[in-house]
Protein backbone atom coordinates (compact mmCIF):
# COMPACT_ATOMS: atom_id res chain seq x y z
CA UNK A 1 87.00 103.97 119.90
CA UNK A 2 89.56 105.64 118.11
CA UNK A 3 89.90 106.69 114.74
CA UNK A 4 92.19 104.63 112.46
CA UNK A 5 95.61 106.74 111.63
CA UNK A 6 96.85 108.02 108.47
CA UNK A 7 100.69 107.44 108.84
CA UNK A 8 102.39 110.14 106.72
CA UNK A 9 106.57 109.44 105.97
CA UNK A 10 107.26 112.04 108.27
CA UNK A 11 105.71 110.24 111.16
CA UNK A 12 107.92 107.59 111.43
CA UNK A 13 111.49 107.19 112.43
CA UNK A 14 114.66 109.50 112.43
CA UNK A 15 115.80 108.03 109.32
CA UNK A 16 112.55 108.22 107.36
CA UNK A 17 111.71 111.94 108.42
CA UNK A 18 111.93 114.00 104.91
CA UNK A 19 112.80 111.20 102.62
CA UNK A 20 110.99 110.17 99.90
CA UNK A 21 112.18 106.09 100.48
CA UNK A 22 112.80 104.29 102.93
CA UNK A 23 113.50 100.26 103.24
CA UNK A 24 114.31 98.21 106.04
CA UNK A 25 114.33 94.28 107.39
CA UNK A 26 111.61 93.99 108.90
CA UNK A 27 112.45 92.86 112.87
CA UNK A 28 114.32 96.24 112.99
CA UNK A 29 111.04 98.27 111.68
CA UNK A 30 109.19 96.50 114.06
CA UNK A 31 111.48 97.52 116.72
CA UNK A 32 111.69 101.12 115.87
CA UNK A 33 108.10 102.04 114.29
CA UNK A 34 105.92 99.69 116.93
CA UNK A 35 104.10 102.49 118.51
CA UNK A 36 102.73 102.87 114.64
CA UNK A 37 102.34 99.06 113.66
CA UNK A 38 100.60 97.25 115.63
CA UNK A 39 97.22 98.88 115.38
CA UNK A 40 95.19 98.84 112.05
CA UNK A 41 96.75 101.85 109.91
CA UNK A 42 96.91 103.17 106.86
CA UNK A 43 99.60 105.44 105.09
CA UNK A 44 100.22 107.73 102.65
CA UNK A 45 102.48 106.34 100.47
CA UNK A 46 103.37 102.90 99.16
CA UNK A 47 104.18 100.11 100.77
CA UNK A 48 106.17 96.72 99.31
CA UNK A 49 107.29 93.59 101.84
CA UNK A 50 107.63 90.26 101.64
CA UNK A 51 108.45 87.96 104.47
CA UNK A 52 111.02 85.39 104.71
CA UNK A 53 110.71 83.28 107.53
CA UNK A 54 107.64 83.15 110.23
CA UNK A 55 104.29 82.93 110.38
CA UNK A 56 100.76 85.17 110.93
CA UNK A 57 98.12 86.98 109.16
CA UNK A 58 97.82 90.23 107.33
CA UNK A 59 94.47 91.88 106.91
CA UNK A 60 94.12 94.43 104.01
CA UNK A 61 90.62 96.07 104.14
CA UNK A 62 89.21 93.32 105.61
CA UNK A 63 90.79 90.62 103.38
CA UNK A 64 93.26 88.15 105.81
CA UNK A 65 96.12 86.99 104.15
CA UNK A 66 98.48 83.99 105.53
CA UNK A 67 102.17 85.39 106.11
CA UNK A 68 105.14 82.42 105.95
CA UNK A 69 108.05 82.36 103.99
CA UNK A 70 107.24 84.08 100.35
CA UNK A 71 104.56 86.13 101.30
CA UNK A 72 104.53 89.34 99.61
CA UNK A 73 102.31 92.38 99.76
CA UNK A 74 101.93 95.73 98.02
CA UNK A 75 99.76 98.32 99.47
CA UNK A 76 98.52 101.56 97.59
CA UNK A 77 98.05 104.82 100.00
CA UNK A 78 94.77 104.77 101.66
CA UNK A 79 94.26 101.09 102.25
CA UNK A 80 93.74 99.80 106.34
CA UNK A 81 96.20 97.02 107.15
CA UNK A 82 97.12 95.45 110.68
CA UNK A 83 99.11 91.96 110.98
CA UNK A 84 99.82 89.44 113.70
CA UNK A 85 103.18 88.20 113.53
CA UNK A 86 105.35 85.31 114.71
CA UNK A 87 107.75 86.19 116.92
CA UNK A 88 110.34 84.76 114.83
CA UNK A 89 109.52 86.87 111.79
CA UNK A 90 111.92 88.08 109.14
CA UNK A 91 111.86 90.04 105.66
CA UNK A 92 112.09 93.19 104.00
CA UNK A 93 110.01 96.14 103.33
CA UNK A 94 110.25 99.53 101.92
CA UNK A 95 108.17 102.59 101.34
CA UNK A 96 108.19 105.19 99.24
CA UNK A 97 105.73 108.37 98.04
CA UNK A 98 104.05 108.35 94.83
CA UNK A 99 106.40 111.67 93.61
CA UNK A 100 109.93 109.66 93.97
CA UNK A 101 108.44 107.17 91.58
CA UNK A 102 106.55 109.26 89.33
CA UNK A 103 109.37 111.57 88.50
CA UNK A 104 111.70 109.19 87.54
CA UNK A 105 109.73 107.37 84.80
CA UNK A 106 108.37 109.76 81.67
CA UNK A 107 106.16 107.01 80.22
CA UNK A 108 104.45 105.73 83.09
CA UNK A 109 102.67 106.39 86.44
CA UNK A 110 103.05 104.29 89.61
CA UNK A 111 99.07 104.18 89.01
CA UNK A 112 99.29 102.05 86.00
CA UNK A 113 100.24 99.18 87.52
CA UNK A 114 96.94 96.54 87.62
CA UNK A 115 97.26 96.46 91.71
CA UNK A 116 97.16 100.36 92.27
CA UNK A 117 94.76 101.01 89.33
CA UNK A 118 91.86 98.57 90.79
CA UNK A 119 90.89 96.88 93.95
CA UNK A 120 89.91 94.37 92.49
CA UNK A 121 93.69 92.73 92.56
CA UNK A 122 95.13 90.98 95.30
CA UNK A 123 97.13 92.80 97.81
CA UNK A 124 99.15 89.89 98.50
CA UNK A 125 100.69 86.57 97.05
CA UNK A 126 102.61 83.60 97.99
CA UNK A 127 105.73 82.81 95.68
CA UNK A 128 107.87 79.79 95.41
CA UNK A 129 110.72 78.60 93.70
CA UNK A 130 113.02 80.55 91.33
CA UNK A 131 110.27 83.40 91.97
CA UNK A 132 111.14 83.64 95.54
CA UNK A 133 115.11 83.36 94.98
CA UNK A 134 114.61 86.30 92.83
CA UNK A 135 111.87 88.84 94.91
CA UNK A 136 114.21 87.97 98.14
CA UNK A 137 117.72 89.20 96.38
CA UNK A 138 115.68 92.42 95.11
CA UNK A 139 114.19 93.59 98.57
CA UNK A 140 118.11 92.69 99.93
CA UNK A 141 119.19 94.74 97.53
CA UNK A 142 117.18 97.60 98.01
CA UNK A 143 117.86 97.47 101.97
CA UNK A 144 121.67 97.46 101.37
CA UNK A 145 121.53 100.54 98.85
CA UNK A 146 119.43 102.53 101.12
CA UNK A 147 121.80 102.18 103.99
CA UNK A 148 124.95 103.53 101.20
CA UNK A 149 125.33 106.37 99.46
CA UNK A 150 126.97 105.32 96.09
CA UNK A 151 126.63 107.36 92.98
CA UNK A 152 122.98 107.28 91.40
CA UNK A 153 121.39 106.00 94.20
CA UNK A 154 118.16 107.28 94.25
CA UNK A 155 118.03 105.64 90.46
CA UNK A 156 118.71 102.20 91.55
CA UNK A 157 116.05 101.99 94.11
CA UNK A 158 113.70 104.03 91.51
CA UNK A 159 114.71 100.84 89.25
CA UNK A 160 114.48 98.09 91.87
CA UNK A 161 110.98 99.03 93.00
CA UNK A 162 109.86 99.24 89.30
CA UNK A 163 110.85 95.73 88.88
CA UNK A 164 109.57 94.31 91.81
CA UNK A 165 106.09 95.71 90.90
CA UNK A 166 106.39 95.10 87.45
CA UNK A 167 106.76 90.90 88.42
CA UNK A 168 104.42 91.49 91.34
CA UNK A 169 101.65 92.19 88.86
CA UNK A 170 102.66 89.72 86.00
CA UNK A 171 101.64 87.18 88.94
CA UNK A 172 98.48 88.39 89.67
CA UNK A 173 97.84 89.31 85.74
CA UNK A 174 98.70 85.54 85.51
CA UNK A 175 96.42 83.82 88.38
CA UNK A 176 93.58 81.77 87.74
CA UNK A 177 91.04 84.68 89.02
CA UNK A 178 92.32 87.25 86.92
CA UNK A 179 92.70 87.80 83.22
CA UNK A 180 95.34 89.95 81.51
CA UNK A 181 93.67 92.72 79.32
CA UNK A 182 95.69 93.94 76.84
CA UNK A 183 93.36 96.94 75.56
CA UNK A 184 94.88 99.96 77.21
CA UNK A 185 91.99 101.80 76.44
CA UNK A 186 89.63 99.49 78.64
CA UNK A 187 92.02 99.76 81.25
CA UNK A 188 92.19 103.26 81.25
CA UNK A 189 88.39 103.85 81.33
CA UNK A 190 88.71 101.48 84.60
CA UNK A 191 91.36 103.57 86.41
CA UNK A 192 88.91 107.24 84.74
CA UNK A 193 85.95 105.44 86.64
CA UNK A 194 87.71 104.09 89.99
CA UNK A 195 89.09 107.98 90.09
CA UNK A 196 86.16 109.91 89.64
CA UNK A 197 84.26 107.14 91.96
CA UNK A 198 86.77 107.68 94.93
CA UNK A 199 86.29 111.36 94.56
CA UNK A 200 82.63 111.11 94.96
CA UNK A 201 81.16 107.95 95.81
CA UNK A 202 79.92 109.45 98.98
CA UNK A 203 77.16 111.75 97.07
CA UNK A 204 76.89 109.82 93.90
CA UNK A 205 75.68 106.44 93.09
CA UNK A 206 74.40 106.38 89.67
CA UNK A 207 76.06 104.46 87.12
CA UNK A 208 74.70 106.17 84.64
CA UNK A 209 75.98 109.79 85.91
CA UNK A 210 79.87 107.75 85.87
CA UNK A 211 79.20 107.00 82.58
CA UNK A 212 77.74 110.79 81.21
CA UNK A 213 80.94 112.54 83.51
CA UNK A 214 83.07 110.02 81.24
CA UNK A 215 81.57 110.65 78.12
CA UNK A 216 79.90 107.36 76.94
CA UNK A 217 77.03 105.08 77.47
CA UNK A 218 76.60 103.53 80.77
CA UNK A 219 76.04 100.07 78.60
CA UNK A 220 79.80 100.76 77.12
CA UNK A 221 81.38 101.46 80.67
CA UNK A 222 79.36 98.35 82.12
CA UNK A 223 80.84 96.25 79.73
CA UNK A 224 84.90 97.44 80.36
CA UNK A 225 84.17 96.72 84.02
CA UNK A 226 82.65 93.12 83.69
CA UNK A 227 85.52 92.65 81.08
CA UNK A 228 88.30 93.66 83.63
CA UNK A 229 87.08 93.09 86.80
CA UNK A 230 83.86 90.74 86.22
CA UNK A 231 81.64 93.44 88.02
CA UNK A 232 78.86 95.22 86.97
CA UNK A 233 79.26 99.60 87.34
CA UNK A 234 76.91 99.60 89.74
CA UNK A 235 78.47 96.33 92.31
CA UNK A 236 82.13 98.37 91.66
CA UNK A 237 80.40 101.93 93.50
CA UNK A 238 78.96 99.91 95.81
CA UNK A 239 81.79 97.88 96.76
CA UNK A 240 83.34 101.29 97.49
CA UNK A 241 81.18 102.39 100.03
CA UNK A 242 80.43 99.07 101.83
CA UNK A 243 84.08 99.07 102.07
CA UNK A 244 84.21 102.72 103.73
CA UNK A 245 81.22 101.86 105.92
CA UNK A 246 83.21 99.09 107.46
CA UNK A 247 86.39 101.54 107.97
CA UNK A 248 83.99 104.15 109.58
CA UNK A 249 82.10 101.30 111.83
CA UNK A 250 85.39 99.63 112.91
CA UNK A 251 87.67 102.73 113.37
CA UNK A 252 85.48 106.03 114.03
CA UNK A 253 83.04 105.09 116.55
CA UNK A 254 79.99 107.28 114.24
CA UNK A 255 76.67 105.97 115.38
CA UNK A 256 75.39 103.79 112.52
CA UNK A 257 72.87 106.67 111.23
CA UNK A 258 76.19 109.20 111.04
CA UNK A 259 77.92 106.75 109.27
CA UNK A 260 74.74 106.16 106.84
CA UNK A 261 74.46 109.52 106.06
CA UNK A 262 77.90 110.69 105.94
CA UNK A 263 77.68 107.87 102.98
CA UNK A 264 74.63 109.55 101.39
CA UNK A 265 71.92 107.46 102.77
CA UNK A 266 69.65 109.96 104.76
CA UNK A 267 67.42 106.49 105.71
CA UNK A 268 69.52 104.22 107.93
CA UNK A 269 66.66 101.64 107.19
CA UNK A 270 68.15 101.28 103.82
CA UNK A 271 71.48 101.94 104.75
CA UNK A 272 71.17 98.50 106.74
CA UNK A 273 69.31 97.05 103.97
CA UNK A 274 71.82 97.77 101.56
CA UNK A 275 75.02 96.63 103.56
CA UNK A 276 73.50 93.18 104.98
CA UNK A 277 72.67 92.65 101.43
CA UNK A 278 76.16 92.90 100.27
CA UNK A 279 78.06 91.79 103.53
CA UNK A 280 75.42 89.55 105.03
CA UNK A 281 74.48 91.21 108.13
CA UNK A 282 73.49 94.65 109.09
CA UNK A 283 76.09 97.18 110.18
CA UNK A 284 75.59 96.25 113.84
CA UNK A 285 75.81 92.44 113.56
CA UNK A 286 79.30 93.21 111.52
CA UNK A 287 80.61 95.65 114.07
CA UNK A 288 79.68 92.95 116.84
CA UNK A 289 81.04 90.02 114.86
CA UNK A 290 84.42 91.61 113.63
CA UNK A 291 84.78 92.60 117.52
């Protein structure tokens, strides 16, 4: 089995080789970046589409998403994603790395935004309506600047991106399953914890050593997450490495006890106990399943 790839921007075409943005319809990327596609992937840099016409699935760490007309998805760097497309598919995407957005705005991080800052937001919505008259003409936009080279260029697409993420995330802030939070300082404890969890949720486990590395009581950080995310500290780190134990057992080919103990968990036993708890079955009955 082969381990998943890490797509970098300089792996791709010609055109995308030491740039910073790229953006494209998406027949023509398929065309000239299939060789990268159409196995399960993940990048290095962000990723915005949305599909106009066709049909198919996207999965996004292990969450399928329908694809038809007004599907759009965001992806941060890191995440797996593979589709299965119509063959009459049509759209837009673009990509860019986290430095040509960052840069351009003083006040803000690409990180802020509720979709990058917590996987616990969708990847992926469908939008209708004026919504979808207005997302379309943005993405068309963006693919006809990147192809110029008119004054201030680089600050249009800056711009454009911006805004598509900005009403990307007022529609998930605005869903049924998710409630807008307007304390910054909740929201930045979330994005402190999610940051110091992806840096060592392999070797640590413990709420409570989150909450001493972050300087308050694990009853205070317990209560931001079930506020934002309606998760308890302890089901958000363990979310994280169920997650990473279905990358490794789908795209390394570890045995199950590497895999259990390059997560920590010297005893496969409750390795297995701990995953079938949260996923349902053990790690083999998933790996034979999602084959």
């Amino acid at each position: 089995m082969e381990e998943i790839t890490i797509l970098q921007m300089r792996d791709l075409t010609d055109e995308v080789k030491g740039a910073d943005f790229y953006a494209n319809t998406i027949p023509q990327h398929l065309i000239t970046n299939h060789n990268h596609v159409e196995k399960p992937h993940r990048h290095d840099f962000y990723v915005c589409m949305i599909f106009t016409q066709g049909s198919g699935t996207h999965e996004i760490d292990f969450h399928s998403y329908e694809i038809k007309p007004g599907a759009i998805f965001v992806l941060a760097p890191g995440q797996t994603h593979s589709w299965v497309l119509s063959d009459d598919i049509d759209g837009y995407i673009f990509f860019h790395t986290q430095e040509f957005f960052d840069l351009y705005f003083v006040r803000e991080t690409i990180r802020e935004y509720p979709v990058f800052r917590s996987s616990y937001y969708p990847n992926g919505l469908i939008i209708e309506g004026q919504d979808k008259l207005i997302l379309e003409s943005v993405f068309k936009r963006i693919a006809e600047e990147v192809d110029g080279n008119r004054w201030k260029k680089n600050t249009v697409l800056v711009n454009l991106a911006s805004l598509l993420y900005i009403e990307f995330n007022r529609l998930i802030l605005a869903g049924d399953s998710f409630i807008a939070v307007s304390n910054l300082q909740y929201n930045n404890h979330l994005q402190h914890f999610e940051d110091l969890l992806e840096k060592n949720f392999q070797t640590e486990k413990s709420a409570a050593v989150y909450a001493e590395w972050m300087n308050m009581t694990q009853k205070h950080l317990n209560r931001v997450c079930k506020t934002l995310v309606d998760k308890t500290t302890t089901d958000i780190i363990i979310d994280r490495v169920i997650l990473e134990a279905k990358r490794m057992l789908i795209y390394t080919g570890k045995s199950f006890n590497e895999i259990g103990s390059m997560l920590g968990y010297d005893d496969y036993s409750y390795f297995s106990k701990v995953f079938k708890k949260k996923v349902g079955y053990t790690p083999k009955e998933f790996l034979k399943k999602y084959n």
